[in-house]
PDB file of N, CA and C in Angstrom:
ATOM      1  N   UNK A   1       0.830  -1.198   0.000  1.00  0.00           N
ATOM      2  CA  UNK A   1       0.000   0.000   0.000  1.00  0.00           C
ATOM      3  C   UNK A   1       0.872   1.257   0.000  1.00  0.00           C
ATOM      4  N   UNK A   2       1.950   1.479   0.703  1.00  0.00           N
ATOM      5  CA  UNK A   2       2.997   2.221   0.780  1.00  0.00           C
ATOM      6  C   UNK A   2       3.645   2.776  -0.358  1.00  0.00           C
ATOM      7  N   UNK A   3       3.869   1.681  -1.213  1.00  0.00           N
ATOM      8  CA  UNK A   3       4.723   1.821  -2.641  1.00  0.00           C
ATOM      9  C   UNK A   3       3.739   2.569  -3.563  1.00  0.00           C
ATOM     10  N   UNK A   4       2.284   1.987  -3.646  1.00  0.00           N
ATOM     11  CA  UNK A   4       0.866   2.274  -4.425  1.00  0.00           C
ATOM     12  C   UNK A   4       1.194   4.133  -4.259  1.00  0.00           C
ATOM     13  N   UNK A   5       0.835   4.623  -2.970  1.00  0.00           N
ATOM     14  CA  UNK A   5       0.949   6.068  -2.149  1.00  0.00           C
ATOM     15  C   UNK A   5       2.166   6.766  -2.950  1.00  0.00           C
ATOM     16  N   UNK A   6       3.242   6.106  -2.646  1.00  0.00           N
ATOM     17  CA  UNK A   6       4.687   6.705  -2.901  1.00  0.00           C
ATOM     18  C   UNK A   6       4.670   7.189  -4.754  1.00  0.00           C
ATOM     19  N   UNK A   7       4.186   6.049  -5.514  1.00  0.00           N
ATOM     20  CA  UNK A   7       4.428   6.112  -7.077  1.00  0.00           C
ATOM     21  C   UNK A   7       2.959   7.031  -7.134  1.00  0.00           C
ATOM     22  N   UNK A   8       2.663   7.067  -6.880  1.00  0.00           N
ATOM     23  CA  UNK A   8       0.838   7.990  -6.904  1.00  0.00           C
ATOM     24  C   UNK A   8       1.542   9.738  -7.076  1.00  0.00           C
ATOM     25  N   UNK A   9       2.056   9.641  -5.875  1.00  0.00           N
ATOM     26  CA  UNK A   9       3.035  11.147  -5.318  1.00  0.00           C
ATOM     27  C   UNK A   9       3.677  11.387  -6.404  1.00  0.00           C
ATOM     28  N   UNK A  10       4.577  10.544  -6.219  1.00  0.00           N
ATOM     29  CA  UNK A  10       5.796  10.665  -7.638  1.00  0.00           C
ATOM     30  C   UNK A  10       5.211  11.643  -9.232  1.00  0.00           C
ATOM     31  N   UNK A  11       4.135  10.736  -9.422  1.00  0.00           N
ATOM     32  CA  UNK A  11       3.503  10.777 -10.580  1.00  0.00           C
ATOM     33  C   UNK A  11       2.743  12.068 -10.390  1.00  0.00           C
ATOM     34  N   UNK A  12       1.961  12.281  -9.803  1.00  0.00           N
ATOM     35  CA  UNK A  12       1.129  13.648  -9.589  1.00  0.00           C
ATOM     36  C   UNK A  12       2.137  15.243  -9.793  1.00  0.00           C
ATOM     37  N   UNK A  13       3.404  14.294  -8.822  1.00  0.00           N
ATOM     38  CA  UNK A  13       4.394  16.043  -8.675  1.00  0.00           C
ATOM     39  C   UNK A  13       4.828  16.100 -10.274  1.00  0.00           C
ATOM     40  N   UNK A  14       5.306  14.707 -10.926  1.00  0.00           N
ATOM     41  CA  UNK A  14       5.962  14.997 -12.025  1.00  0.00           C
ATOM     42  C   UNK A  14       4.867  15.726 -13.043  1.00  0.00           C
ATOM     43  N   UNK A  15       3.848  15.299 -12.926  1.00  0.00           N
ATOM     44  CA  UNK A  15       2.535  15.406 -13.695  1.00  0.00           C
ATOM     45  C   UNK A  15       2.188  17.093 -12.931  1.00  0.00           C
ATOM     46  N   UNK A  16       2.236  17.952 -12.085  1.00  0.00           N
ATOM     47  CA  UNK A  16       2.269  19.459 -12.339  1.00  0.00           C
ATOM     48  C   UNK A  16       3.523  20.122 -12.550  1.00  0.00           C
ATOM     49  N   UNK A  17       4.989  19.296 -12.690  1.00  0.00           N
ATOM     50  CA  UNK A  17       6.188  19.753 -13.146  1.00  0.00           C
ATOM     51  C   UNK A  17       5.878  19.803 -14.195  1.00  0.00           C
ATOM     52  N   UNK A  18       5.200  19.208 -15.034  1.00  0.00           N
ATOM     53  CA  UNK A  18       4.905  18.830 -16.464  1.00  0.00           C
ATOM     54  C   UNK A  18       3.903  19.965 -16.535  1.00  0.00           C
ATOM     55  N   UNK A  19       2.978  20.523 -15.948  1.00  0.00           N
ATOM     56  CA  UNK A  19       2.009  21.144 -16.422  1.00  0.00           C
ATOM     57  C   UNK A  19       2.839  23.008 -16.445  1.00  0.00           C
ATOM     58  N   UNK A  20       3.552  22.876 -14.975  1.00  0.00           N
ATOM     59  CA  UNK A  20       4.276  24.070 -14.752  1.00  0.00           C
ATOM     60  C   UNK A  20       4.847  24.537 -15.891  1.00  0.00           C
ATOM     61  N   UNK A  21       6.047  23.439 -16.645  1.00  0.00           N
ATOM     62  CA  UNK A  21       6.988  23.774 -17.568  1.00  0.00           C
ATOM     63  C   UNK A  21       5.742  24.171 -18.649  1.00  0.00           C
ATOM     64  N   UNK A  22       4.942  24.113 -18.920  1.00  0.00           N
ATOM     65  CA  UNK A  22       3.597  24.234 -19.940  1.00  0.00           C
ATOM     66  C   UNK A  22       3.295  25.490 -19.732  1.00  0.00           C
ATOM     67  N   UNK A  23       3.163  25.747 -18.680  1.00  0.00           N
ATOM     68  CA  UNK A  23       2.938  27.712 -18.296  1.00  0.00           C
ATOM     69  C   UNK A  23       3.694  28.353 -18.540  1.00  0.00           C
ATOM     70  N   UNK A  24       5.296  27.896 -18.386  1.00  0.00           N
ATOM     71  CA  UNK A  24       6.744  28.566 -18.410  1.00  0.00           C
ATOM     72  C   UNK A  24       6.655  29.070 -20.173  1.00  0.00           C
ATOM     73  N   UNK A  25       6.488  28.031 -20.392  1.00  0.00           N
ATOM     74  CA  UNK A  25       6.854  27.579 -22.098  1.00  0.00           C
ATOM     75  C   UNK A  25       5.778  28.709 -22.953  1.00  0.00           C
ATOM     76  N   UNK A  26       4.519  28.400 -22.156  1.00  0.00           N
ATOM     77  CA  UNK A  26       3.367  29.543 -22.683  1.00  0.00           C
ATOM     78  C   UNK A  26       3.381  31.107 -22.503  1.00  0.00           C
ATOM     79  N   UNK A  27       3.944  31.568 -21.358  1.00  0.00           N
ATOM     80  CA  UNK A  27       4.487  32.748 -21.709  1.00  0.00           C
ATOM     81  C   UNK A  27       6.008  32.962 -21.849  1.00  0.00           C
ATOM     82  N   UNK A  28       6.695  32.311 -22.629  1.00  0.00           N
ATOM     83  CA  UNK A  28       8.117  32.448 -22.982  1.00  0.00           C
ATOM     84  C   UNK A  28       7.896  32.618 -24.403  1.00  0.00           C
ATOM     85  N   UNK A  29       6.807  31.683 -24.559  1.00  0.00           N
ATOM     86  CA  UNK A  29       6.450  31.816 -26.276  1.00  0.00           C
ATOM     87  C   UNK A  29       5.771  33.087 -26.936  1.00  0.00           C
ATOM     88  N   UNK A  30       5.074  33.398 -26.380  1.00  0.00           N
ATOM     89  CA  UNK A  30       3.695  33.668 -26.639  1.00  0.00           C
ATOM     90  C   UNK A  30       4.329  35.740 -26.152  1.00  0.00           C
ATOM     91  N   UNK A  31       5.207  36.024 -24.933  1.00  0.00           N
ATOM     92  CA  UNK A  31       5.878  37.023 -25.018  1.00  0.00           C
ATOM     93  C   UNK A  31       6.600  37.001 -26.311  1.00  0.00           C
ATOM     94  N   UNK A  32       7.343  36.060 -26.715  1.00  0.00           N
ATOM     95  CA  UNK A  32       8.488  36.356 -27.519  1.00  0.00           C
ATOM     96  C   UNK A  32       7.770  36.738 -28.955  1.00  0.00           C
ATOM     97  N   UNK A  33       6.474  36.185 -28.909  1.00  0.00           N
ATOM     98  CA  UNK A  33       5.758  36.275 -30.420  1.00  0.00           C
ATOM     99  C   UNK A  33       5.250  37.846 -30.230  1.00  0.00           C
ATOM    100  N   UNK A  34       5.028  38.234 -28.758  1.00  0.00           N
ATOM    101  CA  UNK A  34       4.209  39.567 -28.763  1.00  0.00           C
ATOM    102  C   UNK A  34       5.490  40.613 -28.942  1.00  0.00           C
ATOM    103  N   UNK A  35       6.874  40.199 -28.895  1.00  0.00           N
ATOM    104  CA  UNK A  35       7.399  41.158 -29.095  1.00  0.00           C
ATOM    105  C   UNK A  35       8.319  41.306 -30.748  1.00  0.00           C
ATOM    106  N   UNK A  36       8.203  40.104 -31.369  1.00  0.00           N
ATOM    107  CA  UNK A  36       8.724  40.133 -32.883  1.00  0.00           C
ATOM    108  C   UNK A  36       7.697  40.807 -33.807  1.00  0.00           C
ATOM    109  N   UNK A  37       6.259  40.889 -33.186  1.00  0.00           N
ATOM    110  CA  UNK A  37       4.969  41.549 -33.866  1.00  0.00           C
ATOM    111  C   UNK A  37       5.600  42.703 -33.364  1.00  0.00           C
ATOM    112  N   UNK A  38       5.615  43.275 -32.293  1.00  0.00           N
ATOM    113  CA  UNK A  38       5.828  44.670 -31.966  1.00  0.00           C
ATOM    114  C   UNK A  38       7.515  45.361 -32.798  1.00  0.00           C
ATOM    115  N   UNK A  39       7.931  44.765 -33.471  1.00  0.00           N
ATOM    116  CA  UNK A  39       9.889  44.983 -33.409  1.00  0.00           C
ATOM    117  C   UNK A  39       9.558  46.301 -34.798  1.00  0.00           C
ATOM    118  N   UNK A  40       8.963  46.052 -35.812  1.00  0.00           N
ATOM    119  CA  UNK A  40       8.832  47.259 -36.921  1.00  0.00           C
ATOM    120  C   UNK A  40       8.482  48.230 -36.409  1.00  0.00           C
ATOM    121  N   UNK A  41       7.562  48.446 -35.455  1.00  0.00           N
ATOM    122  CA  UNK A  41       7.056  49.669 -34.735  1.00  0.00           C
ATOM    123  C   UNK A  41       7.877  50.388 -33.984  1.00  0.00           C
ATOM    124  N   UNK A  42       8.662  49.898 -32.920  1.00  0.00           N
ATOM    125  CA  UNK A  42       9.669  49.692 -31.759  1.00  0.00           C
ATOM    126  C   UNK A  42      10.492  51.173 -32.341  1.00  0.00           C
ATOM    127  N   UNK A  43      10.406  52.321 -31.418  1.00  0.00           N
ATOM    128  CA  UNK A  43      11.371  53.238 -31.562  1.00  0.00           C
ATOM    129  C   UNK A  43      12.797  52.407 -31.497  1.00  0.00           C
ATOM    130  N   UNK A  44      13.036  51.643 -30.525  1.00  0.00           N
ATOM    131  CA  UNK A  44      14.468  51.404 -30.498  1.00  0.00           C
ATOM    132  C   UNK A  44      14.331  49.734 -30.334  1.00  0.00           C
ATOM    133  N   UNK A  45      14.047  48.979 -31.607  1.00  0.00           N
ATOM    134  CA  UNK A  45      14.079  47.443 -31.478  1.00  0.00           C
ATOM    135  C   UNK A  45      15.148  46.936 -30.498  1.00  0.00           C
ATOM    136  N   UNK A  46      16.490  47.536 -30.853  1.00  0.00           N
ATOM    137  CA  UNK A  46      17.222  46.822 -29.595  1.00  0.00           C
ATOM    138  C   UNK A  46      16.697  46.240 -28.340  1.00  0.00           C
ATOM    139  N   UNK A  47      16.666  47.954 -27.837  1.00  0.00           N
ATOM    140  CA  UNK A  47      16.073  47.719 -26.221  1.00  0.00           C
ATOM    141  C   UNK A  47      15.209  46.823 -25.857  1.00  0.00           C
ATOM    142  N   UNK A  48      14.039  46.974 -26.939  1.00  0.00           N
ATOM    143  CA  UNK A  48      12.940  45.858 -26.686  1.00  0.00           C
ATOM    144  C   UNK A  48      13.579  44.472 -27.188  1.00  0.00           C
ATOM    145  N   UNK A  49      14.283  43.970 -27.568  1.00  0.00           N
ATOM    146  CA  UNK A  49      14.678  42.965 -27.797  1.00  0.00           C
ATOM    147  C   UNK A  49      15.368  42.368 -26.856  1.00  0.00           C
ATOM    148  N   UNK A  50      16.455  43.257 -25.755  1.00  0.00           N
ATOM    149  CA  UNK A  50      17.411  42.916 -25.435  1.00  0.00           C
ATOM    150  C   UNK A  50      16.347  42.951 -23.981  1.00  0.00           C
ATOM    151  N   UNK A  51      15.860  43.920 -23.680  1.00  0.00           N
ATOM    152  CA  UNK A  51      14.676  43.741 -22.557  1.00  0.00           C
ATOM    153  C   UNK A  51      13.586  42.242 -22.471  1.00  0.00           C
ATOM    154  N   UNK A  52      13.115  42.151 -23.474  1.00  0.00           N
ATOM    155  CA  UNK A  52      12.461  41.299 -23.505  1.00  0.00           C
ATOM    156  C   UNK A  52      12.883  39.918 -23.136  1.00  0.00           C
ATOM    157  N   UNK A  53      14.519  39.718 -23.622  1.00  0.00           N
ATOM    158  CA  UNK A  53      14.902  38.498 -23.547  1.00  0.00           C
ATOM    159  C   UNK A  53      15.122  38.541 -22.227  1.00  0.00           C
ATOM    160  N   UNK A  54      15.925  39.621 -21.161  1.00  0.00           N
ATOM    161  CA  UNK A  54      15.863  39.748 -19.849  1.00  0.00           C
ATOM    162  C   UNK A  54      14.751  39.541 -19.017  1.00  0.00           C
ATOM    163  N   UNK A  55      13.432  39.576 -19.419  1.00  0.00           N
ATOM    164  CA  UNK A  55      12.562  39.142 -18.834  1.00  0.00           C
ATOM    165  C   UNK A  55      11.848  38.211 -18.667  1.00  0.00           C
ATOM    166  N   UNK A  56      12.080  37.507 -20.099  1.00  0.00           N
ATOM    167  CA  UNK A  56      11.533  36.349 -20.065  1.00  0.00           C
ATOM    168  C   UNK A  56      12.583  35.352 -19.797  1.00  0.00           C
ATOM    169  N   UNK A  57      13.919  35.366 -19.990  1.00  0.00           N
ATOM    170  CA  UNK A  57      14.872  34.369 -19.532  1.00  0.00           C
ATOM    171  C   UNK A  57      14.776  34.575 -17.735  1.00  0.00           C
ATOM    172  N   UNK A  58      14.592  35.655 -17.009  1.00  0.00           N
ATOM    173  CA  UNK A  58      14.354  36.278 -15.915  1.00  0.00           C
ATOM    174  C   UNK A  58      13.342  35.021 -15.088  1.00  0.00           C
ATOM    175  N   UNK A  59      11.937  35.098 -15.538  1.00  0.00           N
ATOM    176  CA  UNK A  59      11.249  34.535 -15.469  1.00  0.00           C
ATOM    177  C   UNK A  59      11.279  32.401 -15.412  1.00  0.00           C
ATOM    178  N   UNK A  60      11.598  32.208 -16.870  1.00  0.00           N
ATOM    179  CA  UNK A  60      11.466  31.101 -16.805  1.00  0.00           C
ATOM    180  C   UNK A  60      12.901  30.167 -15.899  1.00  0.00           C
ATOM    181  N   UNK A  61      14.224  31.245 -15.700  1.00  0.00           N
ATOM    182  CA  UNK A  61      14.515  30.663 -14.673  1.00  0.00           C
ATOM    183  C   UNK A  61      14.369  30.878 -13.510  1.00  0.00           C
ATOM    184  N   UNK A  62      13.567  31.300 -13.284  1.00  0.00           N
ATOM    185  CA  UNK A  62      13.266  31.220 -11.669  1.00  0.00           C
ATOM    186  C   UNK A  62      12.034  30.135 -11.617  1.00  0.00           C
ATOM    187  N   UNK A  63      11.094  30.333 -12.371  1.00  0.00           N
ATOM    188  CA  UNK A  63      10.454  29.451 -12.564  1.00  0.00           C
ATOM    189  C   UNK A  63      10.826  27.564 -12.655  1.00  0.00           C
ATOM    190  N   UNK A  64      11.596  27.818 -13.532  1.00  0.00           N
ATOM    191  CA  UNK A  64      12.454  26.011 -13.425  1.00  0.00           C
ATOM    192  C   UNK A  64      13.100  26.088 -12.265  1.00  0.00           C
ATOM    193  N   UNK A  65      13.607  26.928 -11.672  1.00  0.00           N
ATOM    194  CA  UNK A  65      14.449  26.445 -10.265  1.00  0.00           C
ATOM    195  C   UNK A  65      13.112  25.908  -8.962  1.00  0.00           C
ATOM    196  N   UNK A  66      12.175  27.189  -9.317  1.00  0.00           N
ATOM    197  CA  UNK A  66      11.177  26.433  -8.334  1.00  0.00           C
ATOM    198  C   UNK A  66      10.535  25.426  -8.607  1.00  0.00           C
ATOM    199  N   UNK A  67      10.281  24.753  -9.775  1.00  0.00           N
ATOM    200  CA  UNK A  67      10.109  23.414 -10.138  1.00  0.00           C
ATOM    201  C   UNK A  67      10.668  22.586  -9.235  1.00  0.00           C
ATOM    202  N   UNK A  68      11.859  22.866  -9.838  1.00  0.00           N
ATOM    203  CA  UNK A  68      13.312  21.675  -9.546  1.00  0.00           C
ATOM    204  C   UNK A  68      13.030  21.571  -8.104  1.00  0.00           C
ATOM    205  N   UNK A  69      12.751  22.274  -7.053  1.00  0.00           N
ATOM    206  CA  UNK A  69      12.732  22.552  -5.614  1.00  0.00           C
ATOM    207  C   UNK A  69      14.566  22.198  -5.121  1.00  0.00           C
ATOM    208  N   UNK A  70      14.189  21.035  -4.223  1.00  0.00           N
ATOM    209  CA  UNK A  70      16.014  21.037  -3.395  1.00  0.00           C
ATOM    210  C   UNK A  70      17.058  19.878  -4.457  1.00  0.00           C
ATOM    211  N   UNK A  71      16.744  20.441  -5.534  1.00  0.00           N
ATOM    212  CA  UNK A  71      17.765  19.489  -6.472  1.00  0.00           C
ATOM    213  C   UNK A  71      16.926  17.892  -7.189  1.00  0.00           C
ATOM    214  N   UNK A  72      15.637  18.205  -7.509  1.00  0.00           N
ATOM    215  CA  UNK A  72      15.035  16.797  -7.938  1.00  0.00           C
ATOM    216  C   UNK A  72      15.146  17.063  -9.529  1.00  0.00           C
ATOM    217  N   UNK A  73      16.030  16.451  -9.867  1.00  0.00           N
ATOM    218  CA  UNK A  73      16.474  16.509 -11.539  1.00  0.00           C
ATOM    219  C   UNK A  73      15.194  15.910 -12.407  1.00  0.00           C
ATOM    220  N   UNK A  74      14.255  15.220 -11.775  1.00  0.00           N
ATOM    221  CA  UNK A  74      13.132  14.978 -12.345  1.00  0.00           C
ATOM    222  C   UNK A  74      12.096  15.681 -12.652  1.00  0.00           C
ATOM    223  N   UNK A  75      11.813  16.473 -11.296  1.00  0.00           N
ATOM    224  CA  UNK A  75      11.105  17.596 -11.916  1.00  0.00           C
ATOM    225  C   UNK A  75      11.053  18.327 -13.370  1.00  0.00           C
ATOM    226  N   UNK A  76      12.282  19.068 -12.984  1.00  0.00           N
ATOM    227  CA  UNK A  76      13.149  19.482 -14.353  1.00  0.00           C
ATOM    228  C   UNK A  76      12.737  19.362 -15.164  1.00  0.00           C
ATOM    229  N   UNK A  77      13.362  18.089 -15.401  1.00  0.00           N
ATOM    230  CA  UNK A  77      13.128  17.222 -16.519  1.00  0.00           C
ATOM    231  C   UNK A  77      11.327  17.276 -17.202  1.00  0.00           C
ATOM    232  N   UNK A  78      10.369  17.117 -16.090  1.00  0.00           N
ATOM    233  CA  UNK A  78       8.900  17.137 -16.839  1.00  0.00           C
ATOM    234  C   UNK A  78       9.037  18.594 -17.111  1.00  0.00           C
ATOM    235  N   UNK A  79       9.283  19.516 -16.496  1.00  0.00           N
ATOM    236  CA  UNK A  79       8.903  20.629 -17.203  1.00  0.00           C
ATOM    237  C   UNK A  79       9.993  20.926 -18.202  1.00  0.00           C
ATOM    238  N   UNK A  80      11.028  21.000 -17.959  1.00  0.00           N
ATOM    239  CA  UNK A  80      11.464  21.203 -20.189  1.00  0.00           C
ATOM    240  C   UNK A  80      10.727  20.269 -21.172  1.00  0.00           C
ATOM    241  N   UNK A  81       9.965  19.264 -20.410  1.00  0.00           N
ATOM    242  CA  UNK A  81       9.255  18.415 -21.945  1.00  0.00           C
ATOM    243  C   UNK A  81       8.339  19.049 -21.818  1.00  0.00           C
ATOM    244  N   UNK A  82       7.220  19.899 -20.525  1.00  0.00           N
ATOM    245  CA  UNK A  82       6.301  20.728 -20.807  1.00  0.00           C
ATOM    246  C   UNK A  82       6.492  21.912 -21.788  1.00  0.00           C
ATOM    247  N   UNK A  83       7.728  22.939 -21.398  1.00  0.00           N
ATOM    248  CA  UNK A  83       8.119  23.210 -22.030  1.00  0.00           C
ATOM    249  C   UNK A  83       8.512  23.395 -23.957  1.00  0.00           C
ATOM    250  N   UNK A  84       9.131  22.038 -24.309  1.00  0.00           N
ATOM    251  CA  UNK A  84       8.861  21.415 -25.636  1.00  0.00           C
ATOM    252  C   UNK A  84       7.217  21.270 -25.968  1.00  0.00           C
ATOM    253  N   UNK A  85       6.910  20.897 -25.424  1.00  0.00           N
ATOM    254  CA  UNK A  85       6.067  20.305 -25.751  1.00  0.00           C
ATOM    255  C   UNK A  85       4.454  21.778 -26.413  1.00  0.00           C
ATOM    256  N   UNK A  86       4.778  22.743 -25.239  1.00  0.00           N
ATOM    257  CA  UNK A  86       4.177  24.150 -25.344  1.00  0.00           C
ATOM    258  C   UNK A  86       4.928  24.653 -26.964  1.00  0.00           C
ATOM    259  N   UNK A  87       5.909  24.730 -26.985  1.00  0.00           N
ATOM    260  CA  UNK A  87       6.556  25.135 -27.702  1.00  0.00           C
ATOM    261  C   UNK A  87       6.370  24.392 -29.641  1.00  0.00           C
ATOM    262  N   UNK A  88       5.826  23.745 -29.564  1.00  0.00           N
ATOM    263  CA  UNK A  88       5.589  22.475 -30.548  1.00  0.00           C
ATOM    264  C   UNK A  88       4.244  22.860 -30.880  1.00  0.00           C
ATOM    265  N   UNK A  89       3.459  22.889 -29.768  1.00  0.00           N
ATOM    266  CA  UNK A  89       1.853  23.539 -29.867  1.00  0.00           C
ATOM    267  C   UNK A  89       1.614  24.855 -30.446  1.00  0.00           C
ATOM    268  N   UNK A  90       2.472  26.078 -29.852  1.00  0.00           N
ATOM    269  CA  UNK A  90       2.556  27.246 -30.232  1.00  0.00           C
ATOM    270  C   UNK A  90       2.920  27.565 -31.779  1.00  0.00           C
ATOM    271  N   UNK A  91       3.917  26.599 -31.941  1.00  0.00           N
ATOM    272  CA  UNK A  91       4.847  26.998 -33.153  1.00  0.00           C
ATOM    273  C   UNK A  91       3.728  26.790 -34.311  1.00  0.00           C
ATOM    274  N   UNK A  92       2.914  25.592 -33.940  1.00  0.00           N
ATOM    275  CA  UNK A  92       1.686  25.055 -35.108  1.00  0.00           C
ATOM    276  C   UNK A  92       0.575  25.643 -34.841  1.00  0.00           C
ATOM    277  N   UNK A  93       0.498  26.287 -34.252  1.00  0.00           N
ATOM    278  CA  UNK A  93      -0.924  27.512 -34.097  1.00  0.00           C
ATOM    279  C   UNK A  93      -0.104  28.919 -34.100  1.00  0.00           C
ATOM    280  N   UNK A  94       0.661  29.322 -34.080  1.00  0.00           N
ATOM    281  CA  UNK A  94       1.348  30.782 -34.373  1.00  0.00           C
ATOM    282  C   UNK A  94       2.096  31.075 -35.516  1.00  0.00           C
ATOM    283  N   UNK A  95       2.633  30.343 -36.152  1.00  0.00           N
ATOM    284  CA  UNK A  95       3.793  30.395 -37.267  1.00  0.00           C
ATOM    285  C   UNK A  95       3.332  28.704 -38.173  1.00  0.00           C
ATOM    286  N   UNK A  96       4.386  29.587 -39.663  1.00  0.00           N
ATOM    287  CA  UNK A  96       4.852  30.223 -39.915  1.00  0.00           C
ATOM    288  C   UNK A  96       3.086  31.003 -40.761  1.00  0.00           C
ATOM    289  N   UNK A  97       3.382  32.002 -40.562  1.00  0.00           N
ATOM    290  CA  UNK A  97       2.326  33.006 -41.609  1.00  0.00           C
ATOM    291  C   UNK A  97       2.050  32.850 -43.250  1.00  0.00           C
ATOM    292  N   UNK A  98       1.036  32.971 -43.876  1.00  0.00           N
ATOM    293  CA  UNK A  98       1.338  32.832 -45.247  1.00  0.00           C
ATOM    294  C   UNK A  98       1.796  34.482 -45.656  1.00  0.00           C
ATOM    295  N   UNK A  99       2.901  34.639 -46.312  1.00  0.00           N
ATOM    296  CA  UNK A  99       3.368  35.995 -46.322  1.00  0.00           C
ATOM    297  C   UNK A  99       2.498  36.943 -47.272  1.00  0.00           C
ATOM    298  N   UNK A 100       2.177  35.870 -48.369  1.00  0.00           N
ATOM    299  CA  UNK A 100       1.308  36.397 -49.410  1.00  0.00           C
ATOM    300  C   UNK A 100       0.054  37.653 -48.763  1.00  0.00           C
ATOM    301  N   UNK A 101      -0.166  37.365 -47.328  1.00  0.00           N
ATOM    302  CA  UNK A 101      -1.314  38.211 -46.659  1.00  0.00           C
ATOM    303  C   UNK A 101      -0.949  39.937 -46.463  1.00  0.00           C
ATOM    304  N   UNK A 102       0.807  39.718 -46.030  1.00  0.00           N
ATOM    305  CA  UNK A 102       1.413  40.829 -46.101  1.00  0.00           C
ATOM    306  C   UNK A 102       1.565  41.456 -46.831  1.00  0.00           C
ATOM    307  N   UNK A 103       1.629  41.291 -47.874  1.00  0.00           N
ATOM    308  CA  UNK A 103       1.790  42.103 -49.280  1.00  0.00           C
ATOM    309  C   UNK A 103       0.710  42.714 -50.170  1.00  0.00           C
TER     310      UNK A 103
END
């Protein structure tokens, strides 16, 4: 009954590490798309570029460290496949554009 409890746990934490890295991934993406739409407009694209990446790299590591909690490499691990996995979703519902619309 013990072991049943223990792999139950296991599975649940990995299973919201997995959902976490899915949130991480969703606004890492989903910023980065709101700011390549914004970059033609952008008085000074740099800044916003170089800002943006500071905030969202800002973010998603602090975010994976609190995943990870006191060193469980498993965690981790579900959330960069949440992560991927967000990232895989996004890419096929956001990109690539038909350009023909632009013109």
């Amino acid at each position: 009954m013990t072991s049943y409890l223990l792999n139950t746990t296991i599975l649940f934490t990995l299973a919201v590490a997995l959902i976490a890295g899915m949130g991480l991934g969703a606004f890492y993406f989903i910023v980065l798309w709101w700011m390549v739409q914004r970059l033609p407009q952008a008085k000074s694209p740099t800044r916003l570029m170089i800002g943006s990446f500071i905030i969202r790299m800002a973010v998603i590591l602090t975010g994976f460290y609190l995943v990870m909690g006191n060193g469980h490499w498993e965690r981790l691990a579900a959330a960069m496949l949440g992560f991927i996995i967000i990232r895989k979703i996004l890419t096929y519902r956001l990109g690539p554009q038909n350009t023909a619309d632009v013109y």
